[in-house]
Structures are given as structure tokens and as C-alpha cells.
PDB file of N, CA and C in Angstrom:
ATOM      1  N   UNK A   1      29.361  21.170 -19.993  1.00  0.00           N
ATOM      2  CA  UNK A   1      30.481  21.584 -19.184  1.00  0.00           C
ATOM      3  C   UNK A   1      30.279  21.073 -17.758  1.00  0.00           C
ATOM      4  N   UNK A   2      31.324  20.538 -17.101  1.00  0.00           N
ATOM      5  CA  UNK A   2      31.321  19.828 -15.693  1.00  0.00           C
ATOM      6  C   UNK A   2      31.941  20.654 -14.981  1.00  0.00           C
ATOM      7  N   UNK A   3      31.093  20.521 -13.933  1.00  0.00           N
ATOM      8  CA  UNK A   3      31.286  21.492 -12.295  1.00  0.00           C
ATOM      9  C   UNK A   3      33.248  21.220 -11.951  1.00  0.00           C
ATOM     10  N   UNK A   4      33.655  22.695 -11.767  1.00  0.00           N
ATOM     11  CA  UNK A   4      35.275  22.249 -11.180  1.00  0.00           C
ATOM     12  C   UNK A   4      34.976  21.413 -10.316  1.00  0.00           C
ATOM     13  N   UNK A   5      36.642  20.274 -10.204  1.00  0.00           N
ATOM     14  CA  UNK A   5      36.845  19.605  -8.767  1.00  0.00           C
ATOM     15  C   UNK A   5      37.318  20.974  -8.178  1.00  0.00           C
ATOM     16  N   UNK A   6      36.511  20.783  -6.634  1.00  0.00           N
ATOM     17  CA  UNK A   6      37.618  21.424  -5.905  1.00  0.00           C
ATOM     18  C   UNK A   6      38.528  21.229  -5.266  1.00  0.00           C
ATOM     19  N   UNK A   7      39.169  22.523  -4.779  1.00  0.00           N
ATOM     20  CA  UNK A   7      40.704  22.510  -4.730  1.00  0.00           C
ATOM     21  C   UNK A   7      41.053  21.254  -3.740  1.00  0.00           C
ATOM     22  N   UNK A   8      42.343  21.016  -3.271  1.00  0.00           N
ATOM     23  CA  UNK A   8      43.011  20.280  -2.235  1.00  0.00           C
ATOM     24  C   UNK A   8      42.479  20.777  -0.839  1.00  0.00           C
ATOM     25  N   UNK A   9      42.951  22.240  -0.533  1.00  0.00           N
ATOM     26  CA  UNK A   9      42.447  23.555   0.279  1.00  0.00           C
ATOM     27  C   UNK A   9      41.246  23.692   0.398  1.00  0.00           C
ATOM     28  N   UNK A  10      40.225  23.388  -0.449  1.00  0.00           N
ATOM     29  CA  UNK A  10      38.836  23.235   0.122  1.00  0.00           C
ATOM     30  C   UNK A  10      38.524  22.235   0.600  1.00  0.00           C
ATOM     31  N   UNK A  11      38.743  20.735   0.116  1.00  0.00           N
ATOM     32  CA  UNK A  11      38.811  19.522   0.758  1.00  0.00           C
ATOM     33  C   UNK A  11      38.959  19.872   1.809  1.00  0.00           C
ATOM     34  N   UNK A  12      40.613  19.871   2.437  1.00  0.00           N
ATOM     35  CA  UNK A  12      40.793  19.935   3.717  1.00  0.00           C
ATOM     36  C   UNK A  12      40.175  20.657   4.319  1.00  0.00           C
ATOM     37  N   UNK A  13      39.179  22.174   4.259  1.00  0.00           N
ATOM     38  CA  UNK A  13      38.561  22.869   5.196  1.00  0.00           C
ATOM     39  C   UNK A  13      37.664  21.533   5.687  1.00  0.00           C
ATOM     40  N   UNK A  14      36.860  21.398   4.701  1.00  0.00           N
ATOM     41  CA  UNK A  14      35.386  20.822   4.939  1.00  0.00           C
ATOM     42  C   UNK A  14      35.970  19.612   5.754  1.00  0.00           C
ATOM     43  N   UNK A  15      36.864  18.627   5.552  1.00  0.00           N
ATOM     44  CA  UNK A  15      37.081  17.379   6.248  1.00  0.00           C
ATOM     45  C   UNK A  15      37.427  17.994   7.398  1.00  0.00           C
ATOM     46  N   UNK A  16      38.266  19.306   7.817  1.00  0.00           N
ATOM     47  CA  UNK A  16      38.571  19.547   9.421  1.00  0.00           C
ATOM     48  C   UNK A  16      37.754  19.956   9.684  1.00  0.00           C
ATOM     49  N   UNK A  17      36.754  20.126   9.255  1.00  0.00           N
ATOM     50  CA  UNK A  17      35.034  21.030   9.996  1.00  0.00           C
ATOM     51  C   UNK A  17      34.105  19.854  10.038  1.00  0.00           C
ATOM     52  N   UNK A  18      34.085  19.075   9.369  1.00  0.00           N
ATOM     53  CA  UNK A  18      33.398  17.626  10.070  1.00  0.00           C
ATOM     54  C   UNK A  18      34.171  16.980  11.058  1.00  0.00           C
ATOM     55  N   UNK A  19      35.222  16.795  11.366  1.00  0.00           N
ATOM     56  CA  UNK A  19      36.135  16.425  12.249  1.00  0.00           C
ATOM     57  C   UNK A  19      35.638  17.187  13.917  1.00  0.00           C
ATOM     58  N   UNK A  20      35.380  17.969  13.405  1.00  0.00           N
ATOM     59  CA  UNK A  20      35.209  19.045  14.579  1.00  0.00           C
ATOM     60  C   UNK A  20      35.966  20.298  15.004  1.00  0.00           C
ATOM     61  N   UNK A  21      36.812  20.424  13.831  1.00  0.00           N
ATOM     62  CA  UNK A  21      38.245  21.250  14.182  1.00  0.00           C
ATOM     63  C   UNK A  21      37.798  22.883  13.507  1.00  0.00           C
ATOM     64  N   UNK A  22      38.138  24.297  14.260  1.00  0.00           N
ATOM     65  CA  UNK A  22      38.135  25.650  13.304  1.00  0.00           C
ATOM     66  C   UNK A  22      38.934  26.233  13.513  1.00  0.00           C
ATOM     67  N   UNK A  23      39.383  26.943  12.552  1.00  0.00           N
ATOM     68  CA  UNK A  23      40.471  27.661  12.554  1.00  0.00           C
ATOM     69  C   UNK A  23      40.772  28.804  13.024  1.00  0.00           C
ATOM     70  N   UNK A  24      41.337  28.669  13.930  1.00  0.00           N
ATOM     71  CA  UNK A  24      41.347  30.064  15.537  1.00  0.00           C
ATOM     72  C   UNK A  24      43.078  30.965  14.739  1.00  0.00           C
ATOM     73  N   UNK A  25      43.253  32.147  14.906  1.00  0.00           N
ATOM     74  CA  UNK A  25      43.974  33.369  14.826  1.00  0.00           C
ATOM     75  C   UNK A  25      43.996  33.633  15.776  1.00  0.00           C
ATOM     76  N   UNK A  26      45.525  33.840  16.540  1.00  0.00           N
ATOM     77  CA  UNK A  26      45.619  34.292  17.698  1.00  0.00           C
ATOM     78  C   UNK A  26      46.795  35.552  17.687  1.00  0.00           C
ATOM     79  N   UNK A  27      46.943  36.546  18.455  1.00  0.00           N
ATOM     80  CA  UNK A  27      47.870  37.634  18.655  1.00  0.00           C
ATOM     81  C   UNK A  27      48.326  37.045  19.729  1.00  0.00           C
ATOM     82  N   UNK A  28      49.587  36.663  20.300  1.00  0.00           N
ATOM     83  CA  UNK A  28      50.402  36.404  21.431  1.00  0.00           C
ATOM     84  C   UNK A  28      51.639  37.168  21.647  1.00  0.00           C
ATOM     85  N   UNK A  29      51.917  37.434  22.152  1.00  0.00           N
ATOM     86  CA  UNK A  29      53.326  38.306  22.559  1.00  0.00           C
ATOM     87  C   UNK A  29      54.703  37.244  22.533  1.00  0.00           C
ATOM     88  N   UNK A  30      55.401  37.869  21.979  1.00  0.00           N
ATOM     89  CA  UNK A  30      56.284  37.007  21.196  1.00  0.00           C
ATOM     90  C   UNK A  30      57.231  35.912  22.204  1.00  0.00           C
ATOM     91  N   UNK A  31      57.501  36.307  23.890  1.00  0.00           N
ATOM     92  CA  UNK A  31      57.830  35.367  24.647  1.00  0.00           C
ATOM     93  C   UNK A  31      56.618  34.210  24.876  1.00  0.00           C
ATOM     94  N   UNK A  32      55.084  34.440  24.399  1.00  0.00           N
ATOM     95  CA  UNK A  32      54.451  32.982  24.552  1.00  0.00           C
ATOM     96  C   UNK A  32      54.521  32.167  23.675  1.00  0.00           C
ATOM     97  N   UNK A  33      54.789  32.440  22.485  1.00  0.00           N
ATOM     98  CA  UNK A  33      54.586  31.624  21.152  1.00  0.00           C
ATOM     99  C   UNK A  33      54.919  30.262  21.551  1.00  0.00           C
ATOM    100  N   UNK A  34      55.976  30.005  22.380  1.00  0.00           N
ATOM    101  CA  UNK A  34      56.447  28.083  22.031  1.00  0.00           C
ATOM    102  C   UNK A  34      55.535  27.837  23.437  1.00  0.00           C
ATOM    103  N   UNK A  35      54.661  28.894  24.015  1.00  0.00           N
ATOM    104  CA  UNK A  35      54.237  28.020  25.790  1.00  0.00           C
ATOM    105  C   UNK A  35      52.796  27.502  24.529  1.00  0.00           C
ATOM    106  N   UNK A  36      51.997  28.971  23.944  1.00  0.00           N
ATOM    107  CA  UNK A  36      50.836  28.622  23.446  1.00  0.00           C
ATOM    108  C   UNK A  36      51.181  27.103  22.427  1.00  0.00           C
ATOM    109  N   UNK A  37      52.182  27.160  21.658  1.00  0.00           N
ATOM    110  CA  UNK A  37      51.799  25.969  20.035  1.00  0.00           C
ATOM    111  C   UNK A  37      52.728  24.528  21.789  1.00  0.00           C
ATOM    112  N   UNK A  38      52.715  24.354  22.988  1.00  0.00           N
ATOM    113  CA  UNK A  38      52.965  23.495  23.367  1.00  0.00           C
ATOM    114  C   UNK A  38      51.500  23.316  24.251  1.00  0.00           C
ATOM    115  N   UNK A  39      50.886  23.982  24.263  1.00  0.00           N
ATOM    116  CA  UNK A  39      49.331  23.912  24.866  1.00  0.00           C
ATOM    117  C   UNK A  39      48.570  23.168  23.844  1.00  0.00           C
ATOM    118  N   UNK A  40      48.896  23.643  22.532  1.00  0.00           N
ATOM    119  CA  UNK A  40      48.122  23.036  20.787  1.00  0.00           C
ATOM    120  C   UNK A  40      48.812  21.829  20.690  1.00  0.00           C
ATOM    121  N   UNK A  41      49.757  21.482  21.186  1.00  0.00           N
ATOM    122  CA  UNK A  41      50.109  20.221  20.526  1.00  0.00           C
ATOM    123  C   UNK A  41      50.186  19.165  21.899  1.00  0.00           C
ATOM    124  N   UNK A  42      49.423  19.751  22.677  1.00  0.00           N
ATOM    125  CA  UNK A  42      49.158  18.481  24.142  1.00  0.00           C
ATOM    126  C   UNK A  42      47.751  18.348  23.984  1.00  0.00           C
ATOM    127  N   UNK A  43      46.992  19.504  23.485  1.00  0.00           N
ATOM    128  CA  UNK A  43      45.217  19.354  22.890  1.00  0.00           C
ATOM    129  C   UNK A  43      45.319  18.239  22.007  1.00  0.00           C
ATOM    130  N   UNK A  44      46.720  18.449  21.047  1.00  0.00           N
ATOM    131  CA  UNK A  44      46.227  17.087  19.830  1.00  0.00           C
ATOM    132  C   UNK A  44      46.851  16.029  19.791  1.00  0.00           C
ATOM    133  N   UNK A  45      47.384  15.586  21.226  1.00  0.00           N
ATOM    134  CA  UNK A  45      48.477  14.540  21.606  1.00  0.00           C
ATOM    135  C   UNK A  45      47.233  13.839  22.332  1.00  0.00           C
ATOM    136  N   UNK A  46      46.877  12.840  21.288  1.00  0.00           N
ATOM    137  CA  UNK A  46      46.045  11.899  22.239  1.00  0.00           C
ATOM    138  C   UNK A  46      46.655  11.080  23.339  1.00  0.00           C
ATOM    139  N   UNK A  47      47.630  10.930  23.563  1.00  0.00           N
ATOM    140  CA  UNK A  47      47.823  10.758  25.261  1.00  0.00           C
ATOM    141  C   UNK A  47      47.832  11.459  26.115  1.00  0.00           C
ATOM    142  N   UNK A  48      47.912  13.068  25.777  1.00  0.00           N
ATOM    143  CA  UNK A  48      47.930  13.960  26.737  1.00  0.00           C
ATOM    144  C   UNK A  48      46.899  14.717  26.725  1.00  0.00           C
ATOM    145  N   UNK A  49      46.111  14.651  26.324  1.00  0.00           N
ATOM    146  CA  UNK A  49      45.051  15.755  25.543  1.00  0.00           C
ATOM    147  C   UNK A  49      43.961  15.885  26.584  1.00  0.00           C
ATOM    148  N   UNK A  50      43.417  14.618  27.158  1.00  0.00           N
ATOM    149  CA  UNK A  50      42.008  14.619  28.099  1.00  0.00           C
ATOM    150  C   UNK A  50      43.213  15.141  29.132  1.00  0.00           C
ATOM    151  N   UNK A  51      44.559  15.335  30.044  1.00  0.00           N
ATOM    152  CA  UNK A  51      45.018  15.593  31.212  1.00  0.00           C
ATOM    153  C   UNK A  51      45.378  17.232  30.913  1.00  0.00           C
ATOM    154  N   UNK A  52      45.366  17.340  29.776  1.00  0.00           N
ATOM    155  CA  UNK A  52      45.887  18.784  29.486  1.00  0.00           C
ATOM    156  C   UNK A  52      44.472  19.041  29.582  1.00  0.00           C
ATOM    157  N   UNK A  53      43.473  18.645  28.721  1.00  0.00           N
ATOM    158  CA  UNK A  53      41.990  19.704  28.684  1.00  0.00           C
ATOM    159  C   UNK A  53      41.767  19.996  30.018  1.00  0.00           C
ATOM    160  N   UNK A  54      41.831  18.988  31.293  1.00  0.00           N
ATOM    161  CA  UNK A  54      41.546  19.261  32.340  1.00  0.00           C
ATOM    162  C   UNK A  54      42.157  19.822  33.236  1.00  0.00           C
ATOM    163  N   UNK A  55      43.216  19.892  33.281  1.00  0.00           N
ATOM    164  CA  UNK A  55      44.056  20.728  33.981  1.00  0.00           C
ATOM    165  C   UNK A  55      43.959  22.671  33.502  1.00  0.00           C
ATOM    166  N   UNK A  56      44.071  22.734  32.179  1.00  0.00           N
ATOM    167  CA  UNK A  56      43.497  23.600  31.636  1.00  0.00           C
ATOM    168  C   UNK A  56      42.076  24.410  31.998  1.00  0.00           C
ATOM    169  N   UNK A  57      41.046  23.428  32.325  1.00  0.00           N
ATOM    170  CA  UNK A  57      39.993  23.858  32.846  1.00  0.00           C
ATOM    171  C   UNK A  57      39.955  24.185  33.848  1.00  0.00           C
ATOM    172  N   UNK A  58      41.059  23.461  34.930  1.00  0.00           N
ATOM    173  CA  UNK A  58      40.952  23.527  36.037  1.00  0.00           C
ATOM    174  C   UNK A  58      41.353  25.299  36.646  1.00  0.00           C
ATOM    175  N   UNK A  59      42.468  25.226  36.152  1.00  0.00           N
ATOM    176  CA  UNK A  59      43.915  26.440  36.517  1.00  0.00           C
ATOM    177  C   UNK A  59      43.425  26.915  35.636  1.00  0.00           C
ATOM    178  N   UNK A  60      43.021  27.645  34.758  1.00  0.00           N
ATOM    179  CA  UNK A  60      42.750  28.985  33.620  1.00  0.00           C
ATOM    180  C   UNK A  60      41.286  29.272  33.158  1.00  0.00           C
ATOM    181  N   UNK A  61      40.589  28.186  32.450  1.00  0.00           N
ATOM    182  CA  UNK A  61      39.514  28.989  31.941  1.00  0.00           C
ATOM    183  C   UNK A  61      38.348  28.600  33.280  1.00  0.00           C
ATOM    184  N   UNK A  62      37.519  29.714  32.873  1.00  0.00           N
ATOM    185  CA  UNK A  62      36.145  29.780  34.220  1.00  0.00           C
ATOM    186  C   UNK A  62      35.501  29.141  33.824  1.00  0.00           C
ATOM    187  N   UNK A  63      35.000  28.933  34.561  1.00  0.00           N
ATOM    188  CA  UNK A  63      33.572  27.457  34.517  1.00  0.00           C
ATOM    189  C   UNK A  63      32.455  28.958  34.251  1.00  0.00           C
ATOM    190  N   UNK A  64      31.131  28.026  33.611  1.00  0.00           N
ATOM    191  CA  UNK A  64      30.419  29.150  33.247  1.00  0.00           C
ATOM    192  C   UNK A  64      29.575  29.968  34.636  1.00  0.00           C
ATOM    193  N   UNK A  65      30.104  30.689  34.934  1.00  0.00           N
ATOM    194  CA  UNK A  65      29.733  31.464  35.958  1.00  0.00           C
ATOM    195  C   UNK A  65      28.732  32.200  35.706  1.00  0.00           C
ATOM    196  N   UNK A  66      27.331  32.375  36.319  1.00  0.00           N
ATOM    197  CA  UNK A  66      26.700  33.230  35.835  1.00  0.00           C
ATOM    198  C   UNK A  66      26.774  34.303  36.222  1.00  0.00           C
ATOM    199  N   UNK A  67      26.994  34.507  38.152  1.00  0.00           N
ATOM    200  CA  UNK A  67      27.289  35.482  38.843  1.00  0.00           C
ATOM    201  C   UNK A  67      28.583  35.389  39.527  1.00  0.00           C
ATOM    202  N   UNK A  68      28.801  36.138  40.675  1.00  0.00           N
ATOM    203  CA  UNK A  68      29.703  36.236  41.478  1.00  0.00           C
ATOM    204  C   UNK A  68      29.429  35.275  42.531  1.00  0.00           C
ATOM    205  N   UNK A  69      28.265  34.794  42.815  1.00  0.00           N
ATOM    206  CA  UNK A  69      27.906  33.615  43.547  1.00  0.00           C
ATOM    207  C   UNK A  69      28.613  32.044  43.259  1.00  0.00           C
ATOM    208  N   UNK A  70      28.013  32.390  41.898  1.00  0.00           N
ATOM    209  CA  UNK A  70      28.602  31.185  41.378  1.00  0.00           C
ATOM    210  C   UNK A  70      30.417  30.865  41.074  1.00  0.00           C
ATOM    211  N   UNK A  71      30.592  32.136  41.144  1.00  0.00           N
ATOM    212  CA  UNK A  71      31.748  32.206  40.673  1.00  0.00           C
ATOM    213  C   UNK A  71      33.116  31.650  41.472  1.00  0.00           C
ATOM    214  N   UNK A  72      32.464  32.271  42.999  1.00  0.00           N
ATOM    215  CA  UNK A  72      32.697  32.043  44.412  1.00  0.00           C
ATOM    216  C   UNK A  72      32.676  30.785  44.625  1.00  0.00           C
ATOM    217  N   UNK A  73      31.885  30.295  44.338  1.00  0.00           N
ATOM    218  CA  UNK A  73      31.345  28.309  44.430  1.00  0.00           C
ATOM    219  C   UNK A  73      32.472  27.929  43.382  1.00  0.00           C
ATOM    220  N   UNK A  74      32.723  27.783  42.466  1.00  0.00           N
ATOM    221  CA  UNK A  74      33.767  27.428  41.778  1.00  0.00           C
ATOM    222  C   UNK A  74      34.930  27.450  41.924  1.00  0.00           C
ATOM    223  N   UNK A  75      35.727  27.904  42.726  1.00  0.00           N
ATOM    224  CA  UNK A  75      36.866  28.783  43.212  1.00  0.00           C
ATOM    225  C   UNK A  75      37.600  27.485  43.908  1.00  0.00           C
ATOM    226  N   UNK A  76      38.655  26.923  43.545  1.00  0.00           N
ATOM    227  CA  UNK A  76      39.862  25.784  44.204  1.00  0.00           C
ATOM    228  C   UNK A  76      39.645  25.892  45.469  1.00  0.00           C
ATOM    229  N   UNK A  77      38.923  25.476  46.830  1.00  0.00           N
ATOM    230  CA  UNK A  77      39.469  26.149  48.138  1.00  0.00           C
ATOM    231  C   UNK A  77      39.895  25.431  49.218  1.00  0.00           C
ATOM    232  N   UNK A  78      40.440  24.028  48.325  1.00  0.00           N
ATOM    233  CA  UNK A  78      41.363  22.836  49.247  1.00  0.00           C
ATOM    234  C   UNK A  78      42.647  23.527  49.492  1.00  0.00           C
ATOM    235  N   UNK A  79      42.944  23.278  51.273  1.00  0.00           N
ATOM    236  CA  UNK A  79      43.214  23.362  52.184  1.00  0.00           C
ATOM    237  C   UNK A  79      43.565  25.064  51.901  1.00  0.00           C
ATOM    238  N   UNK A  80      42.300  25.733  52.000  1.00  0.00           N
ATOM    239  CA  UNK A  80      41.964  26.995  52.250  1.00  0.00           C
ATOM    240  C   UNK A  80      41.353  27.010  53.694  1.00  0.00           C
ATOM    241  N   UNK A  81      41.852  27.218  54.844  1.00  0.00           N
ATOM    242  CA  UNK A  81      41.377  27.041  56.478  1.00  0.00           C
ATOM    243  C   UNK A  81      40.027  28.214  56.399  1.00  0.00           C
ATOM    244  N   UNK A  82      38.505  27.902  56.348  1.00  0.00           N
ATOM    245  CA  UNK A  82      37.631  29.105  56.105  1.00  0.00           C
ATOM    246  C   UNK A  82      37.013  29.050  57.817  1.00  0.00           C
ATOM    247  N   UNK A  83      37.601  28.681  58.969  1.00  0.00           N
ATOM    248  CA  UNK A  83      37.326  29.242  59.874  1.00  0.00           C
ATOM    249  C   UNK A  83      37.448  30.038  60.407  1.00  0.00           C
ATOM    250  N   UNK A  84      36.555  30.514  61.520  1.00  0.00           N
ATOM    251  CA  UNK A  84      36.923  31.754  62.653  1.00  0.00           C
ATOM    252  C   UNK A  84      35.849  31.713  63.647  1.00  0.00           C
ATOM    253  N   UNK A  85      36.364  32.209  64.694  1.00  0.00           N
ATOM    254  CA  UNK A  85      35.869  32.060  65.904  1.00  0.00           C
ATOM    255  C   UNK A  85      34.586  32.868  65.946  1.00  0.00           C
ATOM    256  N   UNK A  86      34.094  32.229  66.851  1.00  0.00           N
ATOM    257  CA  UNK A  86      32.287  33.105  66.868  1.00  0.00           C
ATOM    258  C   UNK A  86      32.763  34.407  67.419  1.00  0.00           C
ATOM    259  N   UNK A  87      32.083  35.588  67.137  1.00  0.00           N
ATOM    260  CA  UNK A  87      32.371  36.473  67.680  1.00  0.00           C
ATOM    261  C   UNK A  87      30.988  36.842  67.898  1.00  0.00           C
ATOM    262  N   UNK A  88      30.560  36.722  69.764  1.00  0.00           N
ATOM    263  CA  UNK A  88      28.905  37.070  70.324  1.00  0.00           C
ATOM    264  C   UNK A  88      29.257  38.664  70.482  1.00  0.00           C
ATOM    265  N   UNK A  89      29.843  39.178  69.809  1.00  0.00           N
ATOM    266  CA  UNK A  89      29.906  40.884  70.500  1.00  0.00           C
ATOM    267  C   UNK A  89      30.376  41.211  71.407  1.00  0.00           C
ATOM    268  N   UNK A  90      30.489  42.169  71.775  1.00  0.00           N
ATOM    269  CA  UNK A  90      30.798  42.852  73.459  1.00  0.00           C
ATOM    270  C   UNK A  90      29.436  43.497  74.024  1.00  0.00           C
ATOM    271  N   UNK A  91      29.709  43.996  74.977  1.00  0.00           N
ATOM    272  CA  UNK A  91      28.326  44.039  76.223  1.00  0.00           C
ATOM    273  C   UNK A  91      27.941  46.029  75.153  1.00  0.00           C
ATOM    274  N   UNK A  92      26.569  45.968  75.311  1.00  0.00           N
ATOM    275  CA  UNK A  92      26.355  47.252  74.924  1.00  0.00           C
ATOM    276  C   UNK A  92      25.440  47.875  75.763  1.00  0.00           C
ATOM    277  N   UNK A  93      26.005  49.317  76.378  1.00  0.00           N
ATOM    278  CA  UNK A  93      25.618  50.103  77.101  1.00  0.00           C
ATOM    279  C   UNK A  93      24.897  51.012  77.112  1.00  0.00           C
ATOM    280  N   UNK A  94      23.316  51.105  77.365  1.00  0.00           N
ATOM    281  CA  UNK A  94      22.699  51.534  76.664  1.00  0.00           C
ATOM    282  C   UNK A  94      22.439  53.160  77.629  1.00  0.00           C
TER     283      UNK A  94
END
């Protein structure tokens, strides 16, 4: 007796898991559905895919932060003005 072929459905797992691809389940609230499957289909639009991953990285997910230090260091802060004037104190009267 010879081993079943398997199915069509198992094929395809194993070829999208060497590919590099897994199969994510998501809960979205029913006004995101067409923003999220237009995020999935600019990931698998090879012309758009490396400008979407990065923009994506950029604006939404965190870089791996370990602390709040780091987190701070990561943070967009072009043309964020981070000056201010010295302030030497006032005279103290002892």
C-alpha cells in the first residue's frame, strides 16, 4: 500500500512557508477592512512593497525600543525647534 498524495491545500501551505509567507488572522473593525487588505496588497505589489514597508516602519510600527531612552532617540524630530534659552537663575538671597 502507497503513502496518500497530499492534498492541493497541503501543497500550498508548505510552498507559502518556504516562500516565506504565514498565515496571520486578524479582528479589524469593520470601517478598516478595505484600509487593512490595501496595506496587504501594497506589501505584495512588488512595485510598491519596499515604499510601503518603509513608510510603514516609519509612521506606525516602533523600532525595537528597549527603553524609553531609546525610544526617545527614535522619535521623527525634523523640524522639531529643541531650543531654549540658558536660564543662569536669579540672584539668591541668602
Amino acid at each position: 500500500m502507497s503513502k496518500a498524495e497530499p492534498s492541493a491545500v497541503t501543497k500550498w501551505h508548505k510552498h507559502s512557508k518556504q516562500e516565506g509567507f504565514v498565515r496571520l488572522e486578524l479582528h479589524v473593525r469593520k470601517e478598516d477592512v478595505s484600509l487593512v487588505k490595501g496595506v496587504v496588497k501594497a506589501l505584495g505589489d512588488p512595485v510598491r512593497e519596499r515604499e510601503a514597508r518603509a513608510l510603514l516602519h516609519k509612521e506606525i510600527a516602533m523600532p525595537n525600543a528597549v527603553g524609553f531612552k531609546e525610544y526617545l532617540a527614535s522619535a521623527p524630530l525634523e523640524g522639531v525647534d529643541l531650543s531654549r534659552p540658558r536660564d543662569l537663575g536669579g540672584d539668591i538671597d541668602l
